[in-house]
N, C-alpha and C. Protein backbone atom coordinates (compact mmCIF):
# COMPACT_ATOMS: atom_id res chain seq x y z
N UNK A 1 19.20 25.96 -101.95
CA UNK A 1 18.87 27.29 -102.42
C UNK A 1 17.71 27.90 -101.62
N UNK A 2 16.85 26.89 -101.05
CA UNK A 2 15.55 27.57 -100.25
C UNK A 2 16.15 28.68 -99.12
N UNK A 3 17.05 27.74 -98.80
CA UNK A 3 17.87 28.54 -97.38
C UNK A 3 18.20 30.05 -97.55
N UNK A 4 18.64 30.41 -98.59
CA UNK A 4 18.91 31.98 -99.21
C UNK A 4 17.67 32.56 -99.26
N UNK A 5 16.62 31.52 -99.56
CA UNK A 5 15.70 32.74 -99.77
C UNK A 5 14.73 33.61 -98.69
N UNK A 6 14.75 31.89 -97.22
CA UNK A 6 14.50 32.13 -95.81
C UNK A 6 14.88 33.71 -95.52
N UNK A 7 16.13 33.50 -95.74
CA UNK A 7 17.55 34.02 -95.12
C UNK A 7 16.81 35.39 -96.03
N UNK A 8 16.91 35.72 -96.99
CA UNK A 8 16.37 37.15 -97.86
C UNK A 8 14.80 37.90 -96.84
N UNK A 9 14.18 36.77 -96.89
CA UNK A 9 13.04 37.22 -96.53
C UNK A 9 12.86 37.72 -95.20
N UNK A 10 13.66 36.89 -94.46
CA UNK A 10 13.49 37.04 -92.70
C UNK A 10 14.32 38.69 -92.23
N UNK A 11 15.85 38.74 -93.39
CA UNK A 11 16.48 40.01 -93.33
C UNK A 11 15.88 41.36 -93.82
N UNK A 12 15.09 40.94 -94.75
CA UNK A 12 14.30 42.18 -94.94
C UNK A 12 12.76 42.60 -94.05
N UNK A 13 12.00 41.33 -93.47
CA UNK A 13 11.35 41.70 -92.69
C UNK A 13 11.90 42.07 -91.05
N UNK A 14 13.61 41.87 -90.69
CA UNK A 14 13.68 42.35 -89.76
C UNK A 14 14.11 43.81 -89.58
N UNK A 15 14.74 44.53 -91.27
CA UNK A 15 14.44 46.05 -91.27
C UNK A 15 13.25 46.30 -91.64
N UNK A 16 12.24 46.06 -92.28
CA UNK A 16 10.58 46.25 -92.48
C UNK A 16 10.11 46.78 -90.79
N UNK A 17 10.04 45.90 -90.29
CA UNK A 17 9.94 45.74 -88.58
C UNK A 17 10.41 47.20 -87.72
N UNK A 18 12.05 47.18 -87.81
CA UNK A 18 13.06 48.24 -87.93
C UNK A 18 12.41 49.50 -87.99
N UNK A 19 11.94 49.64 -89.27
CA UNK A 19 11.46 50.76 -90.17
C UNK A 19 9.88 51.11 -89.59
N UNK A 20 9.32 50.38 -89.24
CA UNK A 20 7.79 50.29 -88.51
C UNK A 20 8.01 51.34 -87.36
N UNK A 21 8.96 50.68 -86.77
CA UNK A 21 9.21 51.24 -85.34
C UNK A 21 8.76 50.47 -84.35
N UNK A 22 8.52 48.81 -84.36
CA UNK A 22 8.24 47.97 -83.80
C UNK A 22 9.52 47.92 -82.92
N UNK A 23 9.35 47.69 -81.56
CA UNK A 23 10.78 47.31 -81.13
C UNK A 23 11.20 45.55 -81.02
N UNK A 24 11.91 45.48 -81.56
CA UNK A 24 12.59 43.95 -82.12
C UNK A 24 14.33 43.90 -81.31
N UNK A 25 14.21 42.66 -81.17
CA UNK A 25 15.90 42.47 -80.84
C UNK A 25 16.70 43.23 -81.73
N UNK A 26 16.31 42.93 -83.20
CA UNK A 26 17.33 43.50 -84.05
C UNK A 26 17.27 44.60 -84.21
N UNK A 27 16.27 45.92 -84.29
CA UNK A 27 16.18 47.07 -84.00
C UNK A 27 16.86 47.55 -82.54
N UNK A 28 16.88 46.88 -81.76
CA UNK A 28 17.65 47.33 -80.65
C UNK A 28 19.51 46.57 -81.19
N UNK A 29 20.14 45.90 -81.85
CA UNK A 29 20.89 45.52 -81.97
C UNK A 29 21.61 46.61 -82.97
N UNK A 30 20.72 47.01 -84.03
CA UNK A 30 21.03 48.12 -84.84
C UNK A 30 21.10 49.88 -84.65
N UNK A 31 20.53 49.77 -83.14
CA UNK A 31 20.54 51.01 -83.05
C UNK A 31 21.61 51.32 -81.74
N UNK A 32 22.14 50.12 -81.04
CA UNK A 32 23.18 49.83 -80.18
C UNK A 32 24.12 50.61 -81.14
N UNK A 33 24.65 49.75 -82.15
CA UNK A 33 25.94 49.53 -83.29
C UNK A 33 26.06 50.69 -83.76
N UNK A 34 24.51 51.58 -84.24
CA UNK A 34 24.99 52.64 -85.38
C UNK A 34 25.41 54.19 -84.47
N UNK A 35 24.94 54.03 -83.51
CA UNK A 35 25.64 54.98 -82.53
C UNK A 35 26.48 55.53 -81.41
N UNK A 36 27.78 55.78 -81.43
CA UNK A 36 28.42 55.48 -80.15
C UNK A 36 28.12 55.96 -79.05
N UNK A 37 27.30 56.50 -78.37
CA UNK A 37 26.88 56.81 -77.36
C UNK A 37 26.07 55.74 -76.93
N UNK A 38 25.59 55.00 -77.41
CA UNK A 38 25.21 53.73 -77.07
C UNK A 38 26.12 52.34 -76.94
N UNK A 39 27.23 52.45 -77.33
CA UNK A 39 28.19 51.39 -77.54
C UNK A 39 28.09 50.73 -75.93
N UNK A 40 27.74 51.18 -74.75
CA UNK A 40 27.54 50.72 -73.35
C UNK A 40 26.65 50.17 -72.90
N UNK A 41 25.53 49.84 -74.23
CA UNK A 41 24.64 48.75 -74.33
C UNK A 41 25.19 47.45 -74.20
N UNK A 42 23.99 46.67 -73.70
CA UNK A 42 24.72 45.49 -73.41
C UNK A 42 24.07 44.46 -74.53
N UNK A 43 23.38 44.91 -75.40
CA UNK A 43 23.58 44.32 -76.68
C UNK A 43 24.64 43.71 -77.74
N UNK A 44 25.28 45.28 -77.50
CA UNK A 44 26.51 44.77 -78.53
C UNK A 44 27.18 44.56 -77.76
N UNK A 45 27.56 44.24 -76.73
CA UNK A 45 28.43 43.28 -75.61
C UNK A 45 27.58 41.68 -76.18
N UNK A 46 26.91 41.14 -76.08
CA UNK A 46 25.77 40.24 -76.06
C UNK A 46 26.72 39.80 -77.93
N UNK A 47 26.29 40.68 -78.66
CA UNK A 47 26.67 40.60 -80.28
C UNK A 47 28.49 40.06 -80.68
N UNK A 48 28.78 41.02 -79.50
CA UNK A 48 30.57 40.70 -79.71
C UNK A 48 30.53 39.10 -79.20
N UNK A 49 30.32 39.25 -78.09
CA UNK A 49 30.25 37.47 -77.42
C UNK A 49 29.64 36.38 -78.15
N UNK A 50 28.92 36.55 -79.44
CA UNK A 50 28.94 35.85 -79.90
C UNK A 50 29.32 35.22 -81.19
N UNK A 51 29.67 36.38 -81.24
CA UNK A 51 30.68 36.50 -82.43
C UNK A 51 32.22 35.65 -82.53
N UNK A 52 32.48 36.24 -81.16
CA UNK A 52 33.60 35.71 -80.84
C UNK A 52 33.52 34.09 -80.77
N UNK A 53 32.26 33.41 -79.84
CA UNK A 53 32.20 32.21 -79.65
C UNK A 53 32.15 31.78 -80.97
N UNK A 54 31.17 32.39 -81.63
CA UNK A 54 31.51 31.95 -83.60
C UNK A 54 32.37 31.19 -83.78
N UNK A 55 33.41 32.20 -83.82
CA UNK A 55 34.30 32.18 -84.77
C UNK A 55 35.28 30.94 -83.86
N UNK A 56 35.44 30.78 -82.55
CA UNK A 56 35.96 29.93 -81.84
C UNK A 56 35.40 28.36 -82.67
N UNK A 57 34.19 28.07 -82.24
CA UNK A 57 33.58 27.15 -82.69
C UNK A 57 34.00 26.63 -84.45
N UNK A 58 33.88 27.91 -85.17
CA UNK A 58 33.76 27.69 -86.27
C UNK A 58 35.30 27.46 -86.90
N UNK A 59 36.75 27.80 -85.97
CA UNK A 59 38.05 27.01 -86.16
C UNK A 59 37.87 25.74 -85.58
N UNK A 60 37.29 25.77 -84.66
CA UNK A 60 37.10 23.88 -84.38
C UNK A 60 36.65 23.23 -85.28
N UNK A 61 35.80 23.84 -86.06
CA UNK A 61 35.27 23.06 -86.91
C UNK A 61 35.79 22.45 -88.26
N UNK A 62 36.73 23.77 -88.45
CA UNK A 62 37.33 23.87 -89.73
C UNK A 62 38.38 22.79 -89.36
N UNK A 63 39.25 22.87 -88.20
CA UNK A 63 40.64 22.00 -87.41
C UNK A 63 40.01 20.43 -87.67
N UNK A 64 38.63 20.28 -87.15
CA UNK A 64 38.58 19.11 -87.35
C UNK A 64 37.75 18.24 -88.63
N UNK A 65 38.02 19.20 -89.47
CA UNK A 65 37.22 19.06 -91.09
C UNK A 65 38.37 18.54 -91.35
N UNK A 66 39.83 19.06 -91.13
CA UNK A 66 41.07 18.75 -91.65
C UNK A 66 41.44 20.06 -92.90
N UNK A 67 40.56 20.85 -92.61
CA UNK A 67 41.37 22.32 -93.24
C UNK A 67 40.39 21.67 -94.44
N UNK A 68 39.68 21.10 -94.92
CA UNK A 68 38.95 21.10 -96.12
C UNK A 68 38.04 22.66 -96.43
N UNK A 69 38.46 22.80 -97.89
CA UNK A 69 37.45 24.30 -98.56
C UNK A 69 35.96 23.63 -98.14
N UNK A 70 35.44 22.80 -98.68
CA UNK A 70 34.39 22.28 -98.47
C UNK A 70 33.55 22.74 -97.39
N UNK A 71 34.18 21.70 -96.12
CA UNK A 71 33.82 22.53 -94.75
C UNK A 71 33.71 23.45 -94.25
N UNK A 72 34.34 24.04 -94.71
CA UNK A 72 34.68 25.52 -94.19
C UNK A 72 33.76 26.60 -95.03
N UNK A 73 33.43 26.57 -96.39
CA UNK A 73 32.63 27.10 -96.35
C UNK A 73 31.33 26.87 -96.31
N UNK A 74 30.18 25.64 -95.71
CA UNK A 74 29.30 25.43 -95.14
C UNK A 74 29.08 25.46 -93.88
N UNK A 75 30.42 25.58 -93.00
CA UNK A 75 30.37 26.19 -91.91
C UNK A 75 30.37 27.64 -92.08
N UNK A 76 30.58 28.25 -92.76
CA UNK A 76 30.69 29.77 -92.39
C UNK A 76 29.10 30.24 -92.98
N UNK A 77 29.07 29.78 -93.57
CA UNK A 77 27.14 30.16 -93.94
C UNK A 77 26.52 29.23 -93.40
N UNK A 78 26.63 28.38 -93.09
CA UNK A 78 25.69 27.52 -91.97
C UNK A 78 25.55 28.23 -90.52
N UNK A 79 26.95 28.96 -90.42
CA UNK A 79 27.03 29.81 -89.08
C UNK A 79 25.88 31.09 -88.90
N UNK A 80 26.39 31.94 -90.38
CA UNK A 80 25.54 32.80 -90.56
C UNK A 80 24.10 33.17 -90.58
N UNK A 81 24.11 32.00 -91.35
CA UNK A 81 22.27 31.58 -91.01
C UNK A 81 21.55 31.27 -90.59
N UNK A 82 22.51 30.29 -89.53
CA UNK A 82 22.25 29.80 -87.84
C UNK A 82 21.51 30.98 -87.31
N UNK A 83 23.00 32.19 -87.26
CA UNK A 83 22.38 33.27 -86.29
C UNK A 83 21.33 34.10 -86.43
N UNK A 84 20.91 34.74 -87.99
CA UNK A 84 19.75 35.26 -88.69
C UNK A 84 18.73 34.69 -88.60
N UNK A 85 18.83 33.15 -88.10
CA UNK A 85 17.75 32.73 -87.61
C UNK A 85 16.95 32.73 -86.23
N UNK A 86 17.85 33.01 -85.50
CA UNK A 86 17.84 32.58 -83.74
C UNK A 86 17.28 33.90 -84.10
N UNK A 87 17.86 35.30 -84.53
CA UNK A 87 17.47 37.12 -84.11
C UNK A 87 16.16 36.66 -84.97
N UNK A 88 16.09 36.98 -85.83
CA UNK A 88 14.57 36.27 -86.52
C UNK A 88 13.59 35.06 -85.61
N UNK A 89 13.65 34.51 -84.77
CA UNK A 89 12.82 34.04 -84.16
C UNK A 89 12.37 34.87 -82.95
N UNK A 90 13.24 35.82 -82.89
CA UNK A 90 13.55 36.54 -81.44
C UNK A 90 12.47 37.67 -81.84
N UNK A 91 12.73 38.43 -83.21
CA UNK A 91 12.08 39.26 -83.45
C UNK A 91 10.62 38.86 -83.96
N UNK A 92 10.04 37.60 -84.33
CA UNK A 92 8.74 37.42 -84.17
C UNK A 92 7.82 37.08 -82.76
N UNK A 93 9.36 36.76 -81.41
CA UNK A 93 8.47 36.58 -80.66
C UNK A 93 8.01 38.14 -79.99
N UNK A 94 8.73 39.03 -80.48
CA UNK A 94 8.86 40.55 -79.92
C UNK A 94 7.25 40.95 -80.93
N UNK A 95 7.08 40.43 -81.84
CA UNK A 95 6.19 40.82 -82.40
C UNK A 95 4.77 40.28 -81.87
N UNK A 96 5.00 39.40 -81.74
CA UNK A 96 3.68 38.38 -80.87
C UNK A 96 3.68 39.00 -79.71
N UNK A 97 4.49 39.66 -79.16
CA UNK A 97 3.69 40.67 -77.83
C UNK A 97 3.77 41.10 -77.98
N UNK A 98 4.22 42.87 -79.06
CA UNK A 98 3.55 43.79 -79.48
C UNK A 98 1.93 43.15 -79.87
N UNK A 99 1.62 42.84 -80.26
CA UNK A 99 -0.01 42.01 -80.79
C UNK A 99 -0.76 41.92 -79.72
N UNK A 100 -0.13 40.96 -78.79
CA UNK A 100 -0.76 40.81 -77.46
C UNK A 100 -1.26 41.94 -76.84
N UNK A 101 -0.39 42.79 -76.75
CA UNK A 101 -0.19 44.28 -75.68
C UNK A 101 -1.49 45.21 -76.56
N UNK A 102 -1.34 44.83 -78.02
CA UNK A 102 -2.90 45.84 -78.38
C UNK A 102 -4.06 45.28 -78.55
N UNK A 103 -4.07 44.25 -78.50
CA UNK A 103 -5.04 43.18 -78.90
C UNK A 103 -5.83 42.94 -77.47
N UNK A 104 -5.30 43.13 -76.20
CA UNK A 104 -5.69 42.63 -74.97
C UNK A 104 -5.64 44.06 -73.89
N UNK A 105 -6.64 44.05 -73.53
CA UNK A 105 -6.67 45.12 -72.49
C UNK A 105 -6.24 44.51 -70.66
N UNK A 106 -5.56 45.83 -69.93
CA UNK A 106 -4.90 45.20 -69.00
C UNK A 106 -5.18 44.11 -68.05
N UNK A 107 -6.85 43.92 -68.45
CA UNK A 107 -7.15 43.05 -67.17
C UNK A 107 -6.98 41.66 -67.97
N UNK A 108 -6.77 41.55 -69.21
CA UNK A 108 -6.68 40.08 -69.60
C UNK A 108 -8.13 40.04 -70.58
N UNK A 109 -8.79 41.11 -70.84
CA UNK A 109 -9.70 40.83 -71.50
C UNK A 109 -9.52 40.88 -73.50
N UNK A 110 -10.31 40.21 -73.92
CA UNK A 110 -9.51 40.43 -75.54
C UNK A 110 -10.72 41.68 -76.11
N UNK A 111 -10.09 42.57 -76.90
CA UNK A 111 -10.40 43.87 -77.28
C UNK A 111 -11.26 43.26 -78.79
N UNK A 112 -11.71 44.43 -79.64
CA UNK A 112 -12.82 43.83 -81.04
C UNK A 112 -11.65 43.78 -81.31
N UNK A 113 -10.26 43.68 -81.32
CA UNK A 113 -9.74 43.57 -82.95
C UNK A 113 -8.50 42.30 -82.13
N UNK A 114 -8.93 41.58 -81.25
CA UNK A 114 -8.57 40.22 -80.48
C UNK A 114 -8.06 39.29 -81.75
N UNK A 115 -8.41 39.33 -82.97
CA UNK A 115 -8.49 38.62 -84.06
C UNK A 115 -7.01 38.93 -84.89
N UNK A 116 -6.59 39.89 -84.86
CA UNK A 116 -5.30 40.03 -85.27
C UNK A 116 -4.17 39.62 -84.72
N UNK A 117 -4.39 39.42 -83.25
CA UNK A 117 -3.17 38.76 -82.58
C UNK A 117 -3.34 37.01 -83.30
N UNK A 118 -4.23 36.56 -83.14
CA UNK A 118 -4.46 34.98 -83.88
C UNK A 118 -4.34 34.72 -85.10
N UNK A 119 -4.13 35.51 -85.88
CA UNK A 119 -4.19 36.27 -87.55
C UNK A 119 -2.25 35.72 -87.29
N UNK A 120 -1.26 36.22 -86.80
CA UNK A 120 -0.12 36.75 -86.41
C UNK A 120 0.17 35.28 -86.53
N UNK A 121 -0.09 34.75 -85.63
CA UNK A 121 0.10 33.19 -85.63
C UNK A 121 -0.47 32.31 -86.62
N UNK A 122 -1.12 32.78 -87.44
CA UNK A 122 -1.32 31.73 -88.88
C UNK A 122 0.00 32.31 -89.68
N UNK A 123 0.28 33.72 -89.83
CA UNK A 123 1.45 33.66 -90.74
C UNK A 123 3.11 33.58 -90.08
N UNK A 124 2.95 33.68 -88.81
CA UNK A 124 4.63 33.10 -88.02
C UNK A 124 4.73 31.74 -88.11
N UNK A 125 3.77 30.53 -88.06
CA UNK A 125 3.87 29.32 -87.64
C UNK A 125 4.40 28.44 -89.06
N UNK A 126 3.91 29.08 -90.72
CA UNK A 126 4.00 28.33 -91.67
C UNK A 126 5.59 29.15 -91.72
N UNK A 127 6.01 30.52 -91.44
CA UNK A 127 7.25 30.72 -92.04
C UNK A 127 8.73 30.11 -90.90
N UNK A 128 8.20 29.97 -90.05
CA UNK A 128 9.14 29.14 -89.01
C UNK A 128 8.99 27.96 -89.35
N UNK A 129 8.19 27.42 -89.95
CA UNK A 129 8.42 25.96 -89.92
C UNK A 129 9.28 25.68 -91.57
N UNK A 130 8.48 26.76 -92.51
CA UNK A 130 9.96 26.31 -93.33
C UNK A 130 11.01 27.33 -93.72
N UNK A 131 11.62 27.47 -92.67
CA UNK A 131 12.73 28.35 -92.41
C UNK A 131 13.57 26.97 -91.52
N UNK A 132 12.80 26.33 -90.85
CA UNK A 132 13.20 25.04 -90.02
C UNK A 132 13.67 24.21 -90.64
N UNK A 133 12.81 23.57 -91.50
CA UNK A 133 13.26 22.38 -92.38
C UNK A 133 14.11 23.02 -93.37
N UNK A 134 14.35 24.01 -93.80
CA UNK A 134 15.03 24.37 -95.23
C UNK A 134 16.32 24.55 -94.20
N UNK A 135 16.57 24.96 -93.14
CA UNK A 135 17.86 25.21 -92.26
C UNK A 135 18.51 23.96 -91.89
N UNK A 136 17.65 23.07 -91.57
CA UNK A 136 17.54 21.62 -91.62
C UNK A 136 18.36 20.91 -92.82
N UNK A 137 17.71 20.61 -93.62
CA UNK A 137 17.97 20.51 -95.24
C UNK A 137 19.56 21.10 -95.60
N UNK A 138 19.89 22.26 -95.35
CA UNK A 138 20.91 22.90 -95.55
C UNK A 138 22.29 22.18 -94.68
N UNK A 139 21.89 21.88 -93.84
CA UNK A 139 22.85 21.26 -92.32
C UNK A 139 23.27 20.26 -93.08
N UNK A 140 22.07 18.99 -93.24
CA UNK A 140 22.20 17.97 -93.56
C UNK A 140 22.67 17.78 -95.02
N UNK A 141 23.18 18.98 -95.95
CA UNK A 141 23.56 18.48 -97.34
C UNK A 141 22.78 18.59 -98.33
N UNK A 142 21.71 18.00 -97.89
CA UNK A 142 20.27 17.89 -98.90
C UNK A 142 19.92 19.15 -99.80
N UNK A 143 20.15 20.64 -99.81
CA UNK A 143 19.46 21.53 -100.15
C UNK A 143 21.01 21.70 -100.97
């Protein structure tokens, strides 16, 4: 059950983010998708491809479960949450250099408010790590 709640929290801080106007993988992934004049992004080229490999992977998986319900549906949310996790790591590292970029002036020097980029990294490091083990946990049965 932890895994849902990872999974709640990380999806709403990656429209929070979104909504900021921070630029994030997933803000660029969402703003590819919701407009067709952008469809020639190579995002949602990037999004389809992996989608596709998904779903490839995820009949192998099912083929060699032996067609079990079971499998199949811990693969399909194991899949899902796989990927909400990878864009969610992507979009905190997008955030850790937004931080950087105001926190540090061009020559490499750290600015008075140097303290918020290090601030950033006390609260990314405890929610990746149990977003890790609870993804973990989930893989392995345990959760």
């Amino acid at each position: 059950m932890k895994i849902y709640y990872f999974t709640i929290i990380s999806v709403g801080l990656m429209f929070l983010l979104s909504i900021a106007g921070i630029e994030t993988n997933s803000s660029k992934i969402i703003s590819s998708i919701g407009s067709p004049e952008n469809w020639n992004s190579g995002f949602l080229w990037v999004a389809v491809l992996i989608a596709i490999t998904s779903f490839i992977a995820l009949t192998n998986r099912i083929s060699a479960a032996g067609f079990s319900i079971q499998a199949s549906t811990e693969s399909i949310v194991a899949l899902f949450v796989l990927g909400i996790y990878v864009v969610f790591v992507s979009d905190l590292y997008s955030v850790v250099l937004f931080a950087y970029s105001i926190t540090h002036s061009s020559s490499g020097v750290i600015t008075a408010d140097g303290w918020a980029y290090y601030m950033i990294w006390f609260l990314i490091i405890p929610l990746l790590a149990g977003y890790t083990i609870a993804l973990i946990e989930f893989i392995r049965g345990v959760d």
